[in-house]
N, C-alpha and C. Protein backbone atom coordinates (compact mmCIF):
# COMPACT_ATOMS: atom_id res chain seq x y z
N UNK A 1 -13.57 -19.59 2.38
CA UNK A 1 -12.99 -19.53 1.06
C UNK A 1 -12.26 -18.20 0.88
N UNK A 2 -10.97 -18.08 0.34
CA UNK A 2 -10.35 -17.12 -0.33
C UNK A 2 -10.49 -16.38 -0.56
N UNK A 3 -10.57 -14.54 -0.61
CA UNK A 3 -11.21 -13.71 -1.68
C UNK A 3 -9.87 -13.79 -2.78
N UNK A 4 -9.17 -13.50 -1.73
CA UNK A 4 -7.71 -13.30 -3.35
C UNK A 4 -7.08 -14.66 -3.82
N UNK A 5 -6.83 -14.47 -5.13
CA UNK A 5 -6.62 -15.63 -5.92
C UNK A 5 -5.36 -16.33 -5.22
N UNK A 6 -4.96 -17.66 -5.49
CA UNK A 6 -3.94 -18.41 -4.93
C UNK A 6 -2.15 -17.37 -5.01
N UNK A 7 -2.21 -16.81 -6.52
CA UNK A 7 -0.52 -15.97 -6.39
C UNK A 7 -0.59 -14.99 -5.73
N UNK A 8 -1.94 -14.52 -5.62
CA UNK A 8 -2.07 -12.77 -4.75
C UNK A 8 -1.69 -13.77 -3.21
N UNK A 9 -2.43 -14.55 -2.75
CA UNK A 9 -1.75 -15.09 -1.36
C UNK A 9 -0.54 -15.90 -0.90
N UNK A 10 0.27 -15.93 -2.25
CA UNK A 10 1.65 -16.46 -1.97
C UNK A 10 2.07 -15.49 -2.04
N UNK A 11 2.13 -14.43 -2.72
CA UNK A 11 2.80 -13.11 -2.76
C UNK A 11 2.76 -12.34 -1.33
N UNK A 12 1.56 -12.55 -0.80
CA UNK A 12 1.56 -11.89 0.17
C UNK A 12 2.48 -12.77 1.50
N UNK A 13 1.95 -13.75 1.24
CA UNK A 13 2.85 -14.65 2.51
C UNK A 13 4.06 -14.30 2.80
N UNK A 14 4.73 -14.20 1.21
CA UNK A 14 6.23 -13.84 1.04
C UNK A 14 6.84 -12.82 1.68
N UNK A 15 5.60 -11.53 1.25
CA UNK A 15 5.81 -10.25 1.63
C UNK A 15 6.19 -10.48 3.40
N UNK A 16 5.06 -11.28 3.88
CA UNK A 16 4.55 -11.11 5.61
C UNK A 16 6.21 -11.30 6.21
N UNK A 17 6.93 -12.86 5.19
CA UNK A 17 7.76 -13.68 5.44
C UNK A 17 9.26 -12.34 5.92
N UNK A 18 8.94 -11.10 4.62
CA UNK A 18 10.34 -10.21 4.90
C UNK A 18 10.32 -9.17 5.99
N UNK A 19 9.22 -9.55 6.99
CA UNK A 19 9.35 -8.49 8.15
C UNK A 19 9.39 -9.23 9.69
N UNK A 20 9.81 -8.48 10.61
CA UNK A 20 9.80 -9.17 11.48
C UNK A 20 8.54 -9.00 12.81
N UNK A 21 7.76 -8.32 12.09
CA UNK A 21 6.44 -8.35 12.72
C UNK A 21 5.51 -8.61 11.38
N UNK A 22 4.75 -9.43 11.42
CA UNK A 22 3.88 -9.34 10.48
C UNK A 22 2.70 -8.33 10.10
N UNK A 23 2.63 -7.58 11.11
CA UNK A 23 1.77 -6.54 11.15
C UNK A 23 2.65 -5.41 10.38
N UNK A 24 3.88 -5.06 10.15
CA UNK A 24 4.83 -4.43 9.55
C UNK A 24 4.33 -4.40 7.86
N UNK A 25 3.79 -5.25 7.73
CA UNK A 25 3.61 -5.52 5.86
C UNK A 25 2.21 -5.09 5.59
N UNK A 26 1.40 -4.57 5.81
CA UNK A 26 0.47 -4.20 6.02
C UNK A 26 0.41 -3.38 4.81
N UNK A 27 1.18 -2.53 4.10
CA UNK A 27 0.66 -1.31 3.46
C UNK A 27 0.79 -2.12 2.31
N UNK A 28 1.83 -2.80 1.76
CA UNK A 28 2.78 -3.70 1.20
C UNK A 28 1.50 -4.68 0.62
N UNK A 29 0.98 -5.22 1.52
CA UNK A 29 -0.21 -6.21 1.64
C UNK A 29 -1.43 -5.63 1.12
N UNK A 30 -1.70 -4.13 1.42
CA UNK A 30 -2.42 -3.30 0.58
C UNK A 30 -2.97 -3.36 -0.48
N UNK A 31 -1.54 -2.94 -0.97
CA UNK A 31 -1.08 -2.89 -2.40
C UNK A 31 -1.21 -3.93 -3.70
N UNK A 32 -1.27 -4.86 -2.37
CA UNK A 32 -1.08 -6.56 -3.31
C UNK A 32 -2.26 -6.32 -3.66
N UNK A 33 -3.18 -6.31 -2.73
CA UNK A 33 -4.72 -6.96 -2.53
C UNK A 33 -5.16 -5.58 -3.84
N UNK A 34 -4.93 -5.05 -3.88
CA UNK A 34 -5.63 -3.52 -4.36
C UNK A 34 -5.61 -3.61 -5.79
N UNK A 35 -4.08 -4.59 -6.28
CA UNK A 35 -3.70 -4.85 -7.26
C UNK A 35 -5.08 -5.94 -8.10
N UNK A 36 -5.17 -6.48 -7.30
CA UNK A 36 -6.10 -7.81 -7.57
C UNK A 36 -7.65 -7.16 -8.04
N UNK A 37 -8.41 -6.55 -7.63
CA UNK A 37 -9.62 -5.43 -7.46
C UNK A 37 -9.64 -4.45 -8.29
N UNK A 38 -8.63 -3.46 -7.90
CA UNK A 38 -8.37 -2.11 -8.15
C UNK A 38 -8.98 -1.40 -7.23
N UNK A 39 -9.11 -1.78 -6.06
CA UNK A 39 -9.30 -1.37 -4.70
C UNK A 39 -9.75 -2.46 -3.62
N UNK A 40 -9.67 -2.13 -2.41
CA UNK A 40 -10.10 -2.92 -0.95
C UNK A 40 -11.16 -3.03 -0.86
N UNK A 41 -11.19 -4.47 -1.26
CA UNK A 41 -12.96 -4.98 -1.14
C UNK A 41 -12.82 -5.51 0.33
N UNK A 42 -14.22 -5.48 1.30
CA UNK A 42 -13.82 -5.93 2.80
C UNK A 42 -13.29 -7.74 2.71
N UNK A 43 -13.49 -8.18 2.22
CA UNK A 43 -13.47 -9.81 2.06
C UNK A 43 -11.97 -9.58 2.02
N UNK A 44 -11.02 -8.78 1.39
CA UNK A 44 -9.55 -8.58 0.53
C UNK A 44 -9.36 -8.09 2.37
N UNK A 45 -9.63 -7.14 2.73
CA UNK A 45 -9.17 -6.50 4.32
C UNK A 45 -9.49 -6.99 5.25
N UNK A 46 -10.59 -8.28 5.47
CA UNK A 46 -10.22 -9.14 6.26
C UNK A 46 -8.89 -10.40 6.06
N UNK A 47 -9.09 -11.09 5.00
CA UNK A 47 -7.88 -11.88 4.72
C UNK A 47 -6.38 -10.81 5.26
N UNK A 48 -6.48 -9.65 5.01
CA UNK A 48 -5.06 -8.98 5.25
C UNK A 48 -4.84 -8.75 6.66
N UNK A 49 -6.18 -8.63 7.18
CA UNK A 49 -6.29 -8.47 8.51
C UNK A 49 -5.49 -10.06 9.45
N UNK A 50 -6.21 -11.14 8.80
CA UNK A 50 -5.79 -12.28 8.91
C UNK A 50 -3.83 -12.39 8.89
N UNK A 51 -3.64 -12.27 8.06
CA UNK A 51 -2.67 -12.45 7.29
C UNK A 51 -1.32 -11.66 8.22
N UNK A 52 -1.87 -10.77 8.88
CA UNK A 52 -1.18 -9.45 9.74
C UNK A 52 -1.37 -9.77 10.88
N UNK A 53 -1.77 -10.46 11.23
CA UNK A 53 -2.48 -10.72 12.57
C UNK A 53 -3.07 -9.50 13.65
N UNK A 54 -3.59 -8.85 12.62
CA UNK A 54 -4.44 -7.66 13.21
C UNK A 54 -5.93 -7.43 13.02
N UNK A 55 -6.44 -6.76 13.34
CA UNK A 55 -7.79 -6.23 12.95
C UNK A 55 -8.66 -6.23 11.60
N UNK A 56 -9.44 -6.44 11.24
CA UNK A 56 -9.86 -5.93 10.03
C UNK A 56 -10.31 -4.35 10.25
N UNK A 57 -10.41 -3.50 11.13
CA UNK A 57 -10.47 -2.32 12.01
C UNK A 57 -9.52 -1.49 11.54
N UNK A 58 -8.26 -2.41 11.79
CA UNK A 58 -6.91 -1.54 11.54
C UNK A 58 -6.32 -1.31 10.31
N UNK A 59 -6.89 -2.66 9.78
CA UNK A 59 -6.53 -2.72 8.19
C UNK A 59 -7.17 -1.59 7.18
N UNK A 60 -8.34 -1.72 7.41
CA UNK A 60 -9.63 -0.12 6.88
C UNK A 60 -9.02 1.03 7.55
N UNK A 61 -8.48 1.21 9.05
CA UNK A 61 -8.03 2.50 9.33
C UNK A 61 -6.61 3.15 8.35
N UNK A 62 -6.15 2.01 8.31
CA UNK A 62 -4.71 2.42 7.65
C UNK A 62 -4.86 2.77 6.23
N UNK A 63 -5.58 1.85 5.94
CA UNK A 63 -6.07 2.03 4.17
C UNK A 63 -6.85 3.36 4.15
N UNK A 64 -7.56 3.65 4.55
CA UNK A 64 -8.47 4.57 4.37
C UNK A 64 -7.49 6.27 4.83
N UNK A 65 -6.58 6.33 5.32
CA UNK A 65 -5.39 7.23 5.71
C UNK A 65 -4.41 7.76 4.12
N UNK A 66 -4.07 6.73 3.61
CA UNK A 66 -3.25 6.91 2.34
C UNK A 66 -4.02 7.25 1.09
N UNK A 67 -4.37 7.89 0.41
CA UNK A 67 -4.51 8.40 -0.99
C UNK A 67 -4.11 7.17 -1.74
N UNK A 68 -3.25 6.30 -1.85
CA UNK A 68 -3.15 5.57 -3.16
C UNK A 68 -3.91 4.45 -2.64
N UNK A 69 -4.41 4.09 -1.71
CA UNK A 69 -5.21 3.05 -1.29
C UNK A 69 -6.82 3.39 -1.23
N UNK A 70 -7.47 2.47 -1.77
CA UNK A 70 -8.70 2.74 -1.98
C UNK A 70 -9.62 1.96 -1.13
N UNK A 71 -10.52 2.17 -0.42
CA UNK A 71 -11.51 1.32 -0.39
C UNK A 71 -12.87 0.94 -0.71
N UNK A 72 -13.11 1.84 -1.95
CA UNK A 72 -14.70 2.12 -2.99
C UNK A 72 -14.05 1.82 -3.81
N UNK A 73 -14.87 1.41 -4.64
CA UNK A 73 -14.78 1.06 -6.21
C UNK A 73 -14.24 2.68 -7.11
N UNK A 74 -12.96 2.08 -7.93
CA UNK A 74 -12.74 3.96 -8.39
C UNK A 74 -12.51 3.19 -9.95
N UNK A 75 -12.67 4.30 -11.30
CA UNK A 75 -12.21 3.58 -11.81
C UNK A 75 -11.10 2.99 -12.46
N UNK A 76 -10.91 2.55 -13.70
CA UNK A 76 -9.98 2.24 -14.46
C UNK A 76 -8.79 2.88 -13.82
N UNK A 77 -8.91 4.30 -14.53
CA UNK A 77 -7.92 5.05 -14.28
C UNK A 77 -8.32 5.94 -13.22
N UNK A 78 -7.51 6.46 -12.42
CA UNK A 78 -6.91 7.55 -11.31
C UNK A 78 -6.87 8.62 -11.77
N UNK A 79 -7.24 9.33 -12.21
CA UNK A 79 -5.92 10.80 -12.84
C UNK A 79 -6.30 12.22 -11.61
N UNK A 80 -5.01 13.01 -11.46
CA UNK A 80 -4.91 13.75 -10.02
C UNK A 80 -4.03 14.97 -11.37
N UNK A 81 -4.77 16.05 -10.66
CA UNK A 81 -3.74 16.93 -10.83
C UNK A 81 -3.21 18.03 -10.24
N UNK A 82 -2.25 18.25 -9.98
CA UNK A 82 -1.57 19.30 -8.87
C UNK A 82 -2.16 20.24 -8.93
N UNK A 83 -2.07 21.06 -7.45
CA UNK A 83 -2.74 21.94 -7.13
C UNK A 83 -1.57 22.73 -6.04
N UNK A 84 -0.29 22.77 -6.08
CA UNK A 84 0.43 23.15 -5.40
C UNK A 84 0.79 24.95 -6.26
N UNK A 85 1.34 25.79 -5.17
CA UNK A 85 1.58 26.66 -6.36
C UNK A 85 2.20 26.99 -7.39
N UNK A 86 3.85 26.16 -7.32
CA UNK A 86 3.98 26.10 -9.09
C UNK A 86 3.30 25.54 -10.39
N UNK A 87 2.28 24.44 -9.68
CA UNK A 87 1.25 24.31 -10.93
C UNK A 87 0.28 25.03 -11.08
N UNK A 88 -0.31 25.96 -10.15
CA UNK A 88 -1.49 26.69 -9.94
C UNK A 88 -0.84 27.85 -11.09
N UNK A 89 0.14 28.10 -10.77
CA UNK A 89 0.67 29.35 -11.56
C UNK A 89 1.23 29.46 -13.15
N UNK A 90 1.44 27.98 -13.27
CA UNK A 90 1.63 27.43 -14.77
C UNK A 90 0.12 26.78 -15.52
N UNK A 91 -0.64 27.02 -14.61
CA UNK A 91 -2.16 26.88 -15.66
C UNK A 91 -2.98 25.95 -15.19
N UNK A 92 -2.66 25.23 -13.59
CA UNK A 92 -3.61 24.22 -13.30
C UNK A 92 -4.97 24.10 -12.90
N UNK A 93 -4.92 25.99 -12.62
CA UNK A 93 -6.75 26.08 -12.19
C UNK A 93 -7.45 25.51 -13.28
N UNK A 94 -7.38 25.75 -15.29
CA UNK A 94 -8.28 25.25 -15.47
C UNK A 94 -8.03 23.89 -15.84
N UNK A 95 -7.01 23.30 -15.16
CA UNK A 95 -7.04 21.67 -15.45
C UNK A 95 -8.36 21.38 -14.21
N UNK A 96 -8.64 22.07 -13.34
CA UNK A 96 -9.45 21.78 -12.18
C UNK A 96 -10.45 21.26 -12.65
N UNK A 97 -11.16 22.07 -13.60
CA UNK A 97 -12.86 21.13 -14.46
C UNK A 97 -12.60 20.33 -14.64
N UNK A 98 -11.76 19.55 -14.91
CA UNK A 98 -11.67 17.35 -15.13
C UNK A 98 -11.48 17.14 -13.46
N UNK A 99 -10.48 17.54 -13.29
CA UNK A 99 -9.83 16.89 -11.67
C UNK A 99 -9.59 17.66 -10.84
N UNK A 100 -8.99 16.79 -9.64
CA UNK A 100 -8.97 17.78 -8.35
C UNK A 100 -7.89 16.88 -7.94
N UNK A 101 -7.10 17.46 -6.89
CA UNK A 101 -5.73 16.69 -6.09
C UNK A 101 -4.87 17.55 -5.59
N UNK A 102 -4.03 17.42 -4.89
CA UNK A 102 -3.04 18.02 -4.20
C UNK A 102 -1.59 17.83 -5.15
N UNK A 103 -0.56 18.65 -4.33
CA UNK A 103 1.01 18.63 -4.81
C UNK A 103 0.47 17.08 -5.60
N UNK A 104 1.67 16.79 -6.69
CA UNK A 104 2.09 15.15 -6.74
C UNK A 104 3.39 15.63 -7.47
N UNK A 105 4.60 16.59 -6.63
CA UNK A 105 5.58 16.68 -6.67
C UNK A 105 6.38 16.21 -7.71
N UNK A 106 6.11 16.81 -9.00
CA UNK A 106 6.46 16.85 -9.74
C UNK A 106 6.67 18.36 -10.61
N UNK A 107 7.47 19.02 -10.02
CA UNK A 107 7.07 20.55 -9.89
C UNK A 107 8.34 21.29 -11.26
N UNK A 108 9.15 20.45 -11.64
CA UNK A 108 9.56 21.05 -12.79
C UNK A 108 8.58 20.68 -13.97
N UNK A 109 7.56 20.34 -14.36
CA UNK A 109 6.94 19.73 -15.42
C UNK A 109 5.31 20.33 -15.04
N UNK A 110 5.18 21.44 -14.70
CA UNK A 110 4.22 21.80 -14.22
C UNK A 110 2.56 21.87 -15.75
N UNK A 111 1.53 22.42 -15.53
CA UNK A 111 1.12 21.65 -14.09
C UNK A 111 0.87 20.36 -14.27
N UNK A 112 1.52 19.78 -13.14
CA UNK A 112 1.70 18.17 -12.77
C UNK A 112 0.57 17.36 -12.78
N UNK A 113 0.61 16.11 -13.51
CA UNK A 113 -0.69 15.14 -14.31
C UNK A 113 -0.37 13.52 -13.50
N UNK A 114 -1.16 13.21 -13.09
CA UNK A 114 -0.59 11.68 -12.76
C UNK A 114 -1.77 11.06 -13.21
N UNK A 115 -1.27 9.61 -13.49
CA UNK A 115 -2.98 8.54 -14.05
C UNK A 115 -2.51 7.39 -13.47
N UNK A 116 -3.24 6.81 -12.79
CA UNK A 116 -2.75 5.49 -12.21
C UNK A 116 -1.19 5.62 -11.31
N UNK A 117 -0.93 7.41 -10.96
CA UNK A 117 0.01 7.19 -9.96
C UNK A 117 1.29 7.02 -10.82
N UNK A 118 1.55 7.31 -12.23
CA UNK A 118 2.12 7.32 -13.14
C UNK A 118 2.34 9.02 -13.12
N UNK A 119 3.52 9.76 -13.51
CA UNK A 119 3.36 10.87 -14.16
C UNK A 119 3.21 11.42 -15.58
N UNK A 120 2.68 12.27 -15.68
CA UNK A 120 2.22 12.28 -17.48
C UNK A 120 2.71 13.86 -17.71
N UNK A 121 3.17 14.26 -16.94
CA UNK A 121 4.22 15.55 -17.47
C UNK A 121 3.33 16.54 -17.74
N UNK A 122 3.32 17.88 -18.01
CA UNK A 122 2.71 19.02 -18.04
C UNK A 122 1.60 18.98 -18.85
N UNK A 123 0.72 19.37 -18.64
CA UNK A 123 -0.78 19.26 -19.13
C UNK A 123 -1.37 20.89 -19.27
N UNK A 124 -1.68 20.71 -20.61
CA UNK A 124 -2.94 22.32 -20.98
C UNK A 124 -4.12 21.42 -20.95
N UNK A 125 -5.40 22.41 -20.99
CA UNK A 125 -6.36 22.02 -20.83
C UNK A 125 -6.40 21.00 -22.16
N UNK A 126 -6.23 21.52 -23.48
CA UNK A 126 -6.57 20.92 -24.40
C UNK A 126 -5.55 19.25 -24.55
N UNK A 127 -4.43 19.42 -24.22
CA UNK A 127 -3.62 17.91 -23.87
C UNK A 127 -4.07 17.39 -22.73
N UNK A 128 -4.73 17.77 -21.80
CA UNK A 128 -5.44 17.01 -20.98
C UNK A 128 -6.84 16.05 -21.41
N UNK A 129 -7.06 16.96 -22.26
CA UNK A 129 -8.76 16.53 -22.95
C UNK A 129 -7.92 15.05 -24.05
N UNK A 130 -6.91 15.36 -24.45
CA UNK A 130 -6.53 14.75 -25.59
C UNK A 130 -6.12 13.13 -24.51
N UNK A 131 -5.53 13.46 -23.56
CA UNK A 131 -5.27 12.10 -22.68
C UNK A 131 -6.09 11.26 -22.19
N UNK A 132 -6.81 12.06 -21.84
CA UNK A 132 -8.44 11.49 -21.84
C UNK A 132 -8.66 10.52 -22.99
N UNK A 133 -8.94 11.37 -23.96
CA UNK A 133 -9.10 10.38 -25.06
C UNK A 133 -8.43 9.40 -25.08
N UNK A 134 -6.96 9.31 -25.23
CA UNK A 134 -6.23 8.30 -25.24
C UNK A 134 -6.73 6.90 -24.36
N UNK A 135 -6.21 7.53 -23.42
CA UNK A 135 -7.06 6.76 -21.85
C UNK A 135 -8.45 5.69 -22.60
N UNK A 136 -9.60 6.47 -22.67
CA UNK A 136 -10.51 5.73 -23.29
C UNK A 136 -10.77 4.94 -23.79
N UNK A 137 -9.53 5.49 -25.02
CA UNK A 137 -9.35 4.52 -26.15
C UNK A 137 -8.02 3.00 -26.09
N UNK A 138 -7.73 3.23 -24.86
CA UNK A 138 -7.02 2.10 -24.25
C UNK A 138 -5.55 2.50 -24.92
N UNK A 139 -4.89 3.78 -26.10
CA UNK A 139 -3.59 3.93 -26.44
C UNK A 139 -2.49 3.96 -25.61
N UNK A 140 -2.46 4.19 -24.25
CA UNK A 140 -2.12 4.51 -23.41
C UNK A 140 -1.90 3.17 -22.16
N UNK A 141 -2.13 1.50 -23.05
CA UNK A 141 -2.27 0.72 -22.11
C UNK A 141 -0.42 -0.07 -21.68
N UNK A 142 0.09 0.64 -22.57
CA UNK A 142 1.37 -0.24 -22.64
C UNK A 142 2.58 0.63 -21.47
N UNK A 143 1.85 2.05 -21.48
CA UNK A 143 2.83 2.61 -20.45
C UNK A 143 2.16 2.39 -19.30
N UNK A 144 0.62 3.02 -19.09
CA UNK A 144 -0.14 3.40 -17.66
C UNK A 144 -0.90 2.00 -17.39
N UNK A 145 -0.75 0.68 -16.76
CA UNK A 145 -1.12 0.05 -16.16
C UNK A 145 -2.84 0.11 -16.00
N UNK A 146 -3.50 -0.63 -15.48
CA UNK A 146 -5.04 -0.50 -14.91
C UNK A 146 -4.64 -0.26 -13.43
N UNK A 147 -6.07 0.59 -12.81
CA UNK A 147 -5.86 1.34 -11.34
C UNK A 147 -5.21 0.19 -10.69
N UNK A 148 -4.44 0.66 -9.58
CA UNK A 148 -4.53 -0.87 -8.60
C UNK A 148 -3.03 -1.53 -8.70
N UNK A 149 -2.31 -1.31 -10.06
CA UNK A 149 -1.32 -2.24 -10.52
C UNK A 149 0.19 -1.17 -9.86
N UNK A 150 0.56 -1.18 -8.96
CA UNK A 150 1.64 -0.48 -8.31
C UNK A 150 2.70 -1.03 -9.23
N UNK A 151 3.36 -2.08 -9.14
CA UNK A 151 4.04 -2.56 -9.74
C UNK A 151 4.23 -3.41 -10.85
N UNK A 152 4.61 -3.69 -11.97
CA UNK A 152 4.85 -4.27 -13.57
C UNK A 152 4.94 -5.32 -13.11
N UNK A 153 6.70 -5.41 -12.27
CA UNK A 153 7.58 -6.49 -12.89
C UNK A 153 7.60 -7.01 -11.21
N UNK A 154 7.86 -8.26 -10.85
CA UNK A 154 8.19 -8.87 -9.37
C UNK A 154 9.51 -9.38 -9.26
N UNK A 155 10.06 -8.77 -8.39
CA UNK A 155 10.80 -9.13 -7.92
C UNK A 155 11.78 -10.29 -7.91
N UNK A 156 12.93 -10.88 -8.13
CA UNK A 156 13.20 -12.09 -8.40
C UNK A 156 14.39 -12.07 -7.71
N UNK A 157 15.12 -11.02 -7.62
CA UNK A 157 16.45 -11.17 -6.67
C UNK A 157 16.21 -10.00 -5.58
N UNK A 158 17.52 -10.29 -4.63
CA UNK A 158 16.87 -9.10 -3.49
C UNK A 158 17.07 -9.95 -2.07
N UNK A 159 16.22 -9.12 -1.92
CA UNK A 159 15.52 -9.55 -0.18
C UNK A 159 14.36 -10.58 -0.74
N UNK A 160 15.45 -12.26 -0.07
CA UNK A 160 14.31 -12.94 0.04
C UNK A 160 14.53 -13.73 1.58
N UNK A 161 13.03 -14.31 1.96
CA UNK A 161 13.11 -14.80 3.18
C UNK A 161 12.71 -16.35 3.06
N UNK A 162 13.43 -17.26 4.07
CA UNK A 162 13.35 -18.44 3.84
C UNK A 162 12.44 -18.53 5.01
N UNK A 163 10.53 -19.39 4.86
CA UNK A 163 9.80 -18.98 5.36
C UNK A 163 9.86 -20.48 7.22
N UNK A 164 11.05 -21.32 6.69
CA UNK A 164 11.32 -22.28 7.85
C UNK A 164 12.21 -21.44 8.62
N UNK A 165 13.15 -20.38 8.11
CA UNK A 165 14.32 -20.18 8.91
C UNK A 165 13.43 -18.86 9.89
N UNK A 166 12.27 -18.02 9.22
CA UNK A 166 11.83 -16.78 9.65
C UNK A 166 10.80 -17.35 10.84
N UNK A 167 9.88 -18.85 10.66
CA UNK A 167 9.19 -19.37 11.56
C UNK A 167 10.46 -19.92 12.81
N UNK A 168 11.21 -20.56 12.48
CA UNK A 168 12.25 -20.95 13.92
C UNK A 168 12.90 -19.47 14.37
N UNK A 169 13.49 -18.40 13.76
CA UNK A 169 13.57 -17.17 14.70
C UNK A 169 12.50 -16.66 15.36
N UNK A 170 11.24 -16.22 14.63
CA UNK A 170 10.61 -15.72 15.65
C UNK A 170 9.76 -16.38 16.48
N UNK A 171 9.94 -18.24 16.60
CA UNK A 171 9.63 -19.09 17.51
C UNK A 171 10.85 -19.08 18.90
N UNK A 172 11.90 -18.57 18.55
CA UNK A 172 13.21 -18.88 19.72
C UNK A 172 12.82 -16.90 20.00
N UNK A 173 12.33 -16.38 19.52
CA UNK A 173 12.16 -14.76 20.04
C UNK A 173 10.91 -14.88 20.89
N UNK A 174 9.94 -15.23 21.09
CA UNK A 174 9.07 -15.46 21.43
C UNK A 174 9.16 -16.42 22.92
N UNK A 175 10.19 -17.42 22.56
CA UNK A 175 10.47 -18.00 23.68
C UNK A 175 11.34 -17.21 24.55
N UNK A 176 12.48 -16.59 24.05
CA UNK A 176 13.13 -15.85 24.48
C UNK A 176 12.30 -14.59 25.79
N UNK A 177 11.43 -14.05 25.21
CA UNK A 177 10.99 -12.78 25.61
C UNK A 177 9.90 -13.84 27.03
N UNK A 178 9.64 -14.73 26.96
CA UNK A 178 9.03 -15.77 27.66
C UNK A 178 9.85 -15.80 28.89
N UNK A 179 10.74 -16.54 28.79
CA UNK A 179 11.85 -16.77 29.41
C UNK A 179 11.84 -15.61 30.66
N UNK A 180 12.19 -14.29 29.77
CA UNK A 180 12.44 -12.83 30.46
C UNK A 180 11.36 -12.41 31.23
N UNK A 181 10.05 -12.93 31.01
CA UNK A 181 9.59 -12.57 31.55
C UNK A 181 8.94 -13.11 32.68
N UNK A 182 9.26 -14.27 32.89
CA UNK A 182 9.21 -15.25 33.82
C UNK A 182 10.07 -14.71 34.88
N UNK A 183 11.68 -14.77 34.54
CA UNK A 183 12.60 -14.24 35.23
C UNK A 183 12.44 -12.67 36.21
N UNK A 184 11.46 -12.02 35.18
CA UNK A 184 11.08 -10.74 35.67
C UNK A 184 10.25 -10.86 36.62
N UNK A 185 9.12 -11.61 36.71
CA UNK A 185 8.42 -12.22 37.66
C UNK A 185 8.68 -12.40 38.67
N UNK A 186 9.67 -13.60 38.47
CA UNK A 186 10.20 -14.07 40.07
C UNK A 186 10.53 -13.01 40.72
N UNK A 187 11.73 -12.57 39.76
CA UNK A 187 13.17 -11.45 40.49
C UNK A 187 11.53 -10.90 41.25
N UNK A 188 10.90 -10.18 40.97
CA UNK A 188 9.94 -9.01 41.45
C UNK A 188 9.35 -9.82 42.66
N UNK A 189 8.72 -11.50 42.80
CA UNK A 189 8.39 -11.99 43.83
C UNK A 189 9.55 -11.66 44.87
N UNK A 190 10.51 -12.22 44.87
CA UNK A 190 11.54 -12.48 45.59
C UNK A 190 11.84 -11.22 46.29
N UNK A 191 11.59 -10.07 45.38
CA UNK A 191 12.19 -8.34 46.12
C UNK A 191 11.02 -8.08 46.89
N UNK A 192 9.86 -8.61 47.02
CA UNK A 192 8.90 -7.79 47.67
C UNK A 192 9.14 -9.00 48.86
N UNK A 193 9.51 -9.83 49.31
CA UNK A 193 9.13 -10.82 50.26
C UNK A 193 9.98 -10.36 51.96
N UNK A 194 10.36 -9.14 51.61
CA UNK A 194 11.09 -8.65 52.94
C UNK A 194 10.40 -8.47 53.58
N UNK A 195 10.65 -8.17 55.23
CA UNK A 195 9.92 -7.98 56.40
C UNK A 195 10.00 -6.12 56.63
N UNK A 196 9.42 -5.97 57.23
CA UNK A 196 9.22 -4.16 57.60
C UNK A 196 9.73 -4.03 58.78
């Protein structure tokens, strides 16, 4: 049975459909799954594993590498705040008592606030405390998303892949590289069959 719901696995199919390795969509596939949770439950990183035709090994290695990918339960909200030195120097040490995080390159608007991977623009201690609140109090639901939600809106024009035309190419690539390597074979029988 399924962990992710039926649109989280058409979405993803789609995704697999715009690369030409399926293992290529992987982060992409992440994202989907992460969306669904608000992080990588193993049931979500085997299906992706599936889905990639890779590891569930590789899927946890890769996830577990990136910062916006989770694989513990985190909550609602994310919030990170810079620690690079133009925010250190515009007042971010004492944003440090709520949070902790690296650069999030946002360095004219110092010191730099993100929530859900969103930026929230320069923060004092006391407008930090105040976002919080907000946060809490859910005021804040119409801009900053719940953890997990990378993207609003999907996609509708663009890069799309037609998933009969992407199965017959990389069925004639496959044969192709077959072919070559058959050929490589022989040629190599045939060169060693000389006398000394």
């Amino acid at each position: 049975m399924s962990h992710l719901r039926p649109e989280i696995t058409e979405q993803a199919r789609a995704l697999v459909a715009l690369y030409p390795h399926p293992r290529s969509a992987l982060i992409p596939l992440c994202h989907l799954a992460q969306e669904q949770d608000g992080w990588l439950r193993p049931e979500a990183i085997e299906e992706l594993a599936e889905l990639c035709g890779t590891t569930a090994a590789e899927v946890q290695g890769t996830a577990s590498f990136y910062d916006m990918l989770h694989t513990e339960p985190v909550g609602t909200y994310v919030v990170a705040v810079c620690t690079n030195i133009a925010c250190m120097l515009d007042g971010a040490l004492e944003l440090l008592v709520h949070a902790e995080s690296e650069c999030l390159a946002d360095c004219d608007r110092t010191p730099c606030v993100q929530v859900n991977h969103r930026f929230v623009g320069a923060q004092t201690a006391e407008s930090f405390d105040a976002l919080l609140d907000d946060l809490r109090a859910g005021r804040l639901a119409d801009t900053i998303p719940p953890h997990g939600t990378l993207v609003r809106v999907r996609r509708s024009v663009g890069l799309q892949a037609d998933r009969a035309a992407v199965a017959a190419e990389r069925a004639a690539m496959a044969e192709a590289e077959a072919v070559r390597a058959s050929q490589g074979s022989n040629a190599g029988a045939s060169a060693g069959g000389g006398t000394a």
